[in-house]
Protein backbone atom coordinates (compact mmCIF):
# COMPACT_ATOMS: atom_id res chain seq x y z
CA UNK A 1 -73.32 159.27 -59.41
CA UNK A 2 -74.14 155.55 -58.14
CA UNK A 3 -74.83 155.18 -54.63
CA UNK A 4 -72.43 153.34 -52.89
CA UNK A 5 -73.70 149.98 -51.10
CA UNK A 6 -72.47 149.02 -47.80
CA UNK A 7 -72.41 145.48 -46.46
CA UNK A 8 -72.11 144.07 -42.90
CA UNK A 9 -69.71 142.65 -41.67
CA UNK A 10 -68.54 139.18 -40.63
CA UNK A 11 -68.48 138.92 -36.59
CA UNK A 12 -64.78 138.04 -36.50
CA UNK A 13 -63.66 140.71 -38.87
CA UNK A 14 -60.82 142.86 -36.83
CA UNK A 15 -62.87 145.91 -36.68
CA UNK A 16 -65.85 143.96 -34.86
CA UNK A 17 -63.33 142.26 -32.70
CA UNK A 18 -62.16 145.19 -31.79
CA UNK A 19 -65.29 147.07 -30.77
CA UNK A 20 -66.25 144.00 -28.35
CA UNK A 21 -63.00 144.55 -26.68
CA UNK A 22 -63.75 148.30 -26.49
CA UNK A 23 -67.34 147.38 -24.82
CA UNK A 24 -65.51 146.00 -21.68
CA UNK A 25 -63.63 149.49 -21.01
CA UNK A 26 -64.78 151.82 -18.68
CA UNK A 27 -64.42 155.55 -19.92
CA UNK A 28 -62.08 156.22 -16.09
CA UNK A 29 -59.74 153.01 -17.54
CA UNK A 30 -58.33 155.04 -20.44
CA UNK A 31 -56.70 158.85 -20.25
CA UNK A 32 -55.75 161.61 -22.33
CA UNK A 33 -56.74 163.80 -25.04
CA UNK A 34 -58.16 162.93 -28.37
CA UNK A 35 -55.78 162.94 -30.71
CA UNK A 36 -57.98 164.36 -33.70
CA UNK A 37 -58.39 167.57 -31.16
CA UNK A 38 -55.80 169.21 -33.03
CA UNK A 39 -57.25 169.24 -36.67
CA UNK A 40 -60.49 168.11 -36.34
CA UNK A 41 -61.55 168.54 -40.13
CA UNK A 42 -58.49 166.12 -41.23
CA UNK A 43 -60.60 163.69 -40.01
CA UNK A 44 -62.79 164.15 -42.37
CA UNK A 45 -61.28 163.73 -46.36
CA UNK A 46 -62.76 164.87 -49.14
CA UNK A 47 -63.39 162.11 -51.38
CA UNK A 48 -63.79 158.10 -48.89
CA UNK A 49 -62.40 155.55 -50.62
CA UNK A 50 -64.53 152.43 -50.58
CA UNK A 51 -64.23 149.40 -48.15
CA UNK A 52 -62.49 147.40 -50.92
CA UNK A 53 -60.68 150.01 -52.18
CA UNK A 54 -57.09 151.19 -51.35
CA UNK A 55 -56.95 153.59 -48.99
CA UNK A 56 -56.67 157.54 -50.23
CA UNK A 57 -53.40 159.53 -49.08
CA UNK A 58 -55.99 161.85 -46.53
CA UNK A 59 -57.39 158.67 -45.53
CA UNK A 60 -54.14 157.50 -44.40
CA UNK A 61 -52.70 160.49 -42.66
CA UNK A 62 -56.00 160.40 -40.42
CA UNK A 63 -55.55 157.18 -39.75
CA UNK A 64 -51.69 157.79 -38.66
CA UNK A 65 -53.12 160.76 -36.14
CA UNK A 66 -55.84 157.96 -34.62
CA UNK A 67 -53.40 155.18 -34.34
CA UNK A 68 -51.45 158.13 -31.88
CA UNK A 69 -54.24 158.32 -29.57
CA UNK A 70 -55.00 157.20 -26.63
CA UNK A 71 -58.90 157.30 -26.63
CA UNK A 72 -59.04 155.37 -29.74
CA UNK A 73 -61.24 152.13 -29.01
CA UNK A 74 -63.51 154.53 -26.83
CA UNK A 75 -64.21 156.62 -29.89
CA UNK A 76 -64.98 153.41 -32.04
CA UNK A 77 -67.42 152.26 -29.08
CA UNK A 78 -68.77 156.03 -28.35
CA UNK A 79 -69.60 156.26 -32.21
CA UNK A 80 -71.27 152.96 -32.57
CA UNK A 81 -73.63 153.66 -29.55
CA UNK A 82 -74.43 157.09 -30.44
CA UNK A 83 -75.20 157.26 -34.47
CA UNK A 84 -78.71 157.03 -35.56
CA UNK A 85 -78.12 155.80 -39.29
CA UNK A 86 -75.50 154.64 -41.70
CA UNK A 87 -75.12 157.46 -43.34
CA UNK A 88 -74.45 159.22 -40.75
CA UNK A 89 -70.52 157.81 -40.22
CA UNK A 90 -68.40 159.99 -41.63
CA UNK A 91 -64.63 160.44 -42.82
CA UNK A 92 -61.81 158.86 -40.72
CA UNK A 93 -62.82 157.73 -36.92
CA UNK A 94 -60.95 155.30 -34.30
CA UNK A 95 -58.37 154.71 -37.22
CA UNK A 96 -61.01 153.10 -39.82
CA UNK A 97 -62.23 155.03 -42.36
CA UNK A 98 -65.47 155.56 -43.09
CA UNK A 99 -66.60 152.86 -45.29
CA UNK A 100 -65.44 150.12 -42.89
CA UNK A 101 -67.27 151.39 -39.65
CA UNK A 102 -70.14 151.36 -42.16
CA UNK A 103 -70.42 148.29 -42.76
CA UNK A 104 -69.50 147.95 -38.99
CA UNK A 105 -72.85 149.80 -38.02
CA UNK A 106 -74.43 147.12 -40.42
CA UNK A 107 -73.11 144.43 -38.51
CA UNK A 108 -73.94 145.56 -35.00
CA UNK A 109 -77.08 146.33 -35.82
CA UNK A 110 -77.90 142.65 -37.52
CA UNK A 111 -76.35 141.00 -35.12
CA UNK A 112 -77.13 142.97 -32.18
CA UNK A 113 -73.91 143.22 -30.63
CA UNK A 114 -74.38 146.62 -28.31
């Protein structure tokens, strides 16, 4: 099977947009539970559709149980900061699935954004 390739990002894309606004919160400004508490491995489907691909039906229904939470742009922030490599983002996070805050990790890292 062919590996899949991963490109950046452009700085104004939504997701990167969104991850700047998250940088300004402070961790006491937002409350609650994580929403992916409940079913944890949902968040992660089987088979990740690619970043121009249509979304997969798992895909989607992990998205639905981010979009409910109220930790959401903290956990796109927390995840940038904290992974070591690209290929270590995995399944459905902060309502993106994987191969978007791939090529998200791309971009912050060439453009040095955190």
């Amino acid at each position: 099977m062919k590996a899949k390739t991963v490109t950046a990002l452009s700085v104004d894309h939504p997701l990167v947009v969104r991850l700047l606004t998250a940088k300004k919160l402070r961790e006491d400004d937002v409350e609650g539970v994580a929403a992916c508490a409940v079913a944890p491995d949902s968040m992660y489907p089987g088979h990740p559709s690619g970043l121009n691909c249509p979304t997969t039906k798992a895909e989607k229904d992990a998205i639905r149980v981010c979009w409910s939470c109220p930790l959401i742009e903290l956990c796109l922030l927390q995840e940038q900061r904290e992974v070591g490599r690209v290929e270590d983002i995995l399944g459905v996070r902060a309502g993106a699935k994987q191969a978007a805050r791939q090529a998200l990790y791309l971009t912050v890292q060439k453009a040095g954004l955190l």
